[in-house]
N, C-alpha and C. Protein backbone atom coordinates (compact mmCIF):
# COMPACT_ATOMS: atom_id res chain seq x y z
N UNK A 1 -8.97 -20.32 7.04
CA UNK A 1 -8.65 -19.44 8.15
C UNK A 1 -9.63 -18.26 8.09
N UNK A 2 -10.60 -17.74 9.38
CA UNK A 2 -11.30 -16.49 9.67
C UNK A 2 -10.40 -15.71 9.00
N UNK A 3 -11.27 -14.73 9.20
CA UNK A 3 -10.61 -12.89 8.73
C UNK A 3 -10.04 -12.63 9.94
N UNK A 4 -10.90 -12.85 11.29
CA UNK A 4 -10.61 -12.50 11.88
C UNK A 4 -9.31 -13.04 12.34
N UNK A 5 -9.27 -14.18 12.19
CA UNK A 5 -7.63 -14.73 12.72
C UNK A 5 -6.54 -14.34 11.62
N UNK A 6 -6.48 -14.01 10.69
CA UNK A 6 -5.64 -13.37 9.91
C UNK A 6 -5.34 -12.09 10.32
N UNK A 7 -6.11 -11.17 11.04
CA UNK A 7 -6.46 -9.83 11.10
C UNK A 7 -5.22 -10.16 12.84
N UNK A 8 -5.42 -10.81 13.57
CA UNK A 8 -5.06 -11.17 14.72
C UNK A 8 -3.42 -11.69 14.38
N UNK A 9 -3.05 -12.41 13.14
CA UNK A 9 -2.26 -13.05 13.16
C UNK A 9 -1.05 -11.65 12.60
N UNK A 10 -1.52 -11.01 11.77
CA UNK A 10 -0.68 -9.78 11.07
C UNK A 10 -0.54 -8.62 11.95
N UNK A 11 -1.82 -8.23 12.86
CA UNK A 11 -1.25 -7.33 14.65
C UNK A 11 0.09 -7.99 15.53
N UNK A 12 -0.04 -9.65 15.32
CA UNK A 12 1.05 -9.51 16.08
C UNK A 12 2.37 -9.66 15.65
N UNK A 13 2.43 -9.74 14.28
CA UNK A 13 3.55 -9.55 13.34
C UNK A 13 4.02 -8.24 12.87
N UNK A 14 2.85 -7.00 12.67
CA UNK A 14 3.45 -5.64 12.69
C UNK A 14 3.81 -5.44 14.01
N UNK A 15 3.87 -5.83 15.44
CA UNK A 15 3.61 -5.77 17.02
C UNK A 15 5.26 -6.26 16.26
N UNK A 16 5.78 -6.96 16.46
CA UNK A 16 6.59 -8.06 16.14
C UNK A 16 8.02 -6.77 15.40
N UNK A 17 7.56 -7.03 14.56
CA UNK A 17 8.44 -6.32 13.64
C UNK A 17 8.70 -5.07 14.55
N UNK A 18 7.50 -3.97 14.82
CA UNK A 18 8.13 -2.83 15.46
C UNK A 18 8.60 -2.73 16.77
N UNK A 19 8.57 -3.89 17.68
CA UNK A 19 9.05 -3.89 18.79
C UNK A 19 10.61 -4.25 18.37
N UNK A 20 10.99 -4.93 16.87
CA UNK A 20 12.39 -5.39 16.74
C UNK A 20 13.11 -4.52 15.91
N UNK A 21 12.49 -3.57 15.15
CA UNK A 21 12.96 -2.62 14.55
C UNK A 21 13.12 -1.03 14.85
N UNK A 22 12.37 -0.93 15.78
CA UNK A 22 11.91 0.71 16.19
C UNK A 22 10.69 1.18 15.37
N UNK A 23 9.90 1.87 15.92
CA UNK A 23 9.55 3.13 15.36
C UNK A 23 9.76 3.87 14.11
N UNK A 24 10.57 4.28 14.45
CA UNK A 24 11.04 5.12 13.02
C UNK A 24 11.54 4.38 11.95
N UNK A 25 12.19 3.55 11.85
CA UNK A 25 12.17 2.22 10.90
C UNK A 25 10.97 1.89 9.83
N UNK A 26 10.12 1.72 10.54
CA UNK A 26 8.61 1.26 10.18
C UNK A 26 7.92 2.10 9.26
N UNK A 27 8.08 3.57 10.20
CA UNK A 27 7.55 4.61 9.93
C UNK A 27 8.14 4.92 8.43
N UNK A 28 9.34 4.78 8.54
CA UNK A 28 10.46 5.29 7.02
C UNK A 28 9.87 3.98 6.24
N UNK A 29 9.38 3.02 6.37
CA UNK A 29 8.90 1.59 5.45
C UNK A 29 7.70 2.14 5.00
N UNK A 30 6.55 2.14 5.63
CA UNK A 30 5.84 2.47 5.27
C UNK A 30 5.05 3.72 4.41
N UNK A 31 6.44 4.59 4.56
CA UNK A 31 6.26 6.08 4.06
C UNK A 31 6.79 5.19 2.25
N UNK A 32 7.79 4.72 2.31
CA UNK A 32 8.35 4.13 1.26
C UNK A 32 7.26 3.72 0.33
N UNK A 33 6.70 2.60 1.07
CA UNK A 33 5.22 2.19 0.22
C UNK A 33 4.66 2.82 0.15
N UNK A 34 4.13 3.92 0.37
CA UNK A 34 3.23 4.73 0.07
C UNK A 34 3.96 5.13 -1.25
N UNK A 35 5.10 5.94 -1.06
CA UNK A 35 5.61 6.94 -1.79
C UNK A 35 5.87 6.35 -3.04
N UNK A 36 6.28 4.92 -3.71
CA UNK A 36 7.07 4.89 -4.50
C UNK A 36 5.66 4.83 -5.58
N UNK A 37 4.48 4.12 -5.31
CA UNK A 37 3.33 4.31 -5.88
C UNK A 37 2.48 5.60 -6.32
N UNK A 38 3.02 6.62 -5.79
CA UNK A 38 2.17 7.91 -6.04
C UNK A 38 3.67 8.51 -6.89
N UNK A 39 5.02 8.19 -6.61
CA UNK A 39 5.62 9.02 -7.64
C UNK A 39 5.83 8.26 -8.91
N UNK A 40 5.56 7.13 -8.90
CA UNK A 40 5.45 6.09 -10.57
C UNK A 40 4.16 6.96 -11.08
N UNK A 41 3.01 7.41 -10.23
CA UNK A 41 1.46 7.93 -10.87
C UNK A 41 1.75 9.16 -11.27
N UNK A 42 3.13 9.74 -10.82
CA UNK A 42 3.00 11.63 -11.08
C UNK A 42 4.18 11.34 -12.30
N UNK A 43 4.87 10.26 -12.31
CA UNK A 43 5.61 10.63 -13.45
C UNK A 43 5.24 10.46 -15.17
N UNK A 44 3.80 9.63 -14.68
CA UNK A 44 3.18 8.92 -16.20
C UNK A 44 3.05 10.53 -17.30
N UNK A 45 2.90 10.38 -18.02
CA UNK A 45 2.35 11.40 -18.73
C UNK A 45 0.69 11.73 -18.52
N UNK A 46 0.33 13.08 -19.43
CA UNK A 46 -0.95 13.13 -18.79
C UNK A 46 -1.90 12.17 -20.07
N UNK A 47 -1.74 11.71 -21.03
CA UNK A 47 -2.64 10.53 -21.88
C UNK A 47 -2.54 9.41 -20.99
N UNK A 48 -1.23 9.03 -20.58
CA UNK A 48 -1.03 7.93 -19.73
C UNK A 48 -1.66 7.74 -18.22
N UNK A 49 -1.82 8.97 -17.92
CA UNK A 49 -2.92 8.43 -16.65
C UNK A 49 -4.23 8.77 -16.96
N UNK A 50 -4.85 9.70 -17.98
CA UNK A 50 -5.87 8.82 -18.43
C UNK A 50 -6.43 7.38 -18.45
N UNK A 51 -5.50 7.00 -19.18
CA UNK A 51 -5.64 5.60 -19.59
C UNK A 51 -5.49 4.86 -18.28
N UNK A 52 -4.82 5.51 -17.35
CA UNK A 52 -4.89 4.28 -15.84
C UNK A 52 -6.11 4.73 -15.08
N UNK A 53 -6.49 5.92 -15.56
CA UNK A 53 -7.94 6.37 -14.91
C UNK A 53 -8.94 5.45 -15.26
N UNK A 54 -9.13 5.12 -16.73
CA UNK A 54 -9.99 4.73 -17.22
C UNK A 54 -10.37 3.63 -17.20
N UNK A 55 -9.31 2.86 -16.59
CA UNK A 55 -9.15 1.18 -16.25
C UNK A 55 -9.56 0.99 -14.77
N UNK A 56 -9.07 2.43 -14.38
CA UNK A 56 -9.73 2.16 -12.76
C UNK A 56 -11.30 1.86 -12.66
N UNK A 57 -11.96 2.95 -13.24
CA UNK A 57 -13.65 2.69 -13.72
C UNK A 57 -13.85 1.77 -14.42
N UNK A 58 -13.41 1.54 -15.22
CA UNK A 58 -14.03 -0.08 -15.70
C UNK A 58 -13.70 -1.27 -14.60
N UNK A 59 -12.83 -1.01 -14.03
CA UNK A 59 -13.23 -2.36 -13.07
C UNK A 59 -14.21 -1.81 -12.08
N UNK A 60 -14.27 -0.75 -11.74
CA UNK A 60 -15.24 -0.25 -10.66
C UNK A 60 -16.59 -1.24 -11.34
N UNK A 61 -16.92 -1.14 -12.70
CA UNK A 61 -18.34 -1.02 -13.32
C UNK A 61 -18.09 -2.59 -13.36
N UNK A 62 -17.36 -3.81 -13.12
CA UNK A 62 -17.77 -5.17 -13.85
C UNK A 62 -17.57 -5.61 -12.52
């Protein structure tokens, strides 16, 4: 399957979803995903996100 038909196929499934859920629904979902990932990153300790820093750059570099 193209990118592009994947790209086409998931517009009309977020289309989909927010015409059946509302707006604000979506909006509160997606705030969710955002959020639960940045407060697991603020609660690490500070050696511990080092160490997730440092893994981030090594994959940057291979």
């Amino acid at each position: 399957m193209s990118t592009p038909t994947k790209i086409l196929i998931g517009g009309v499934g977020a289309f989909l979803v927010l015409s059946i859920l509302g707006w604000w629904t979506v909006a509160l979902i997606l705030l969710g995903v955002t959020a639960i990932p940045v407060v697991g990153y603020l609660m690490l300790d500070p050696s511990q996100r080092r160490r997730v820093r440092a893994q981030g750059r090594k994959r940057l570099g291979s």
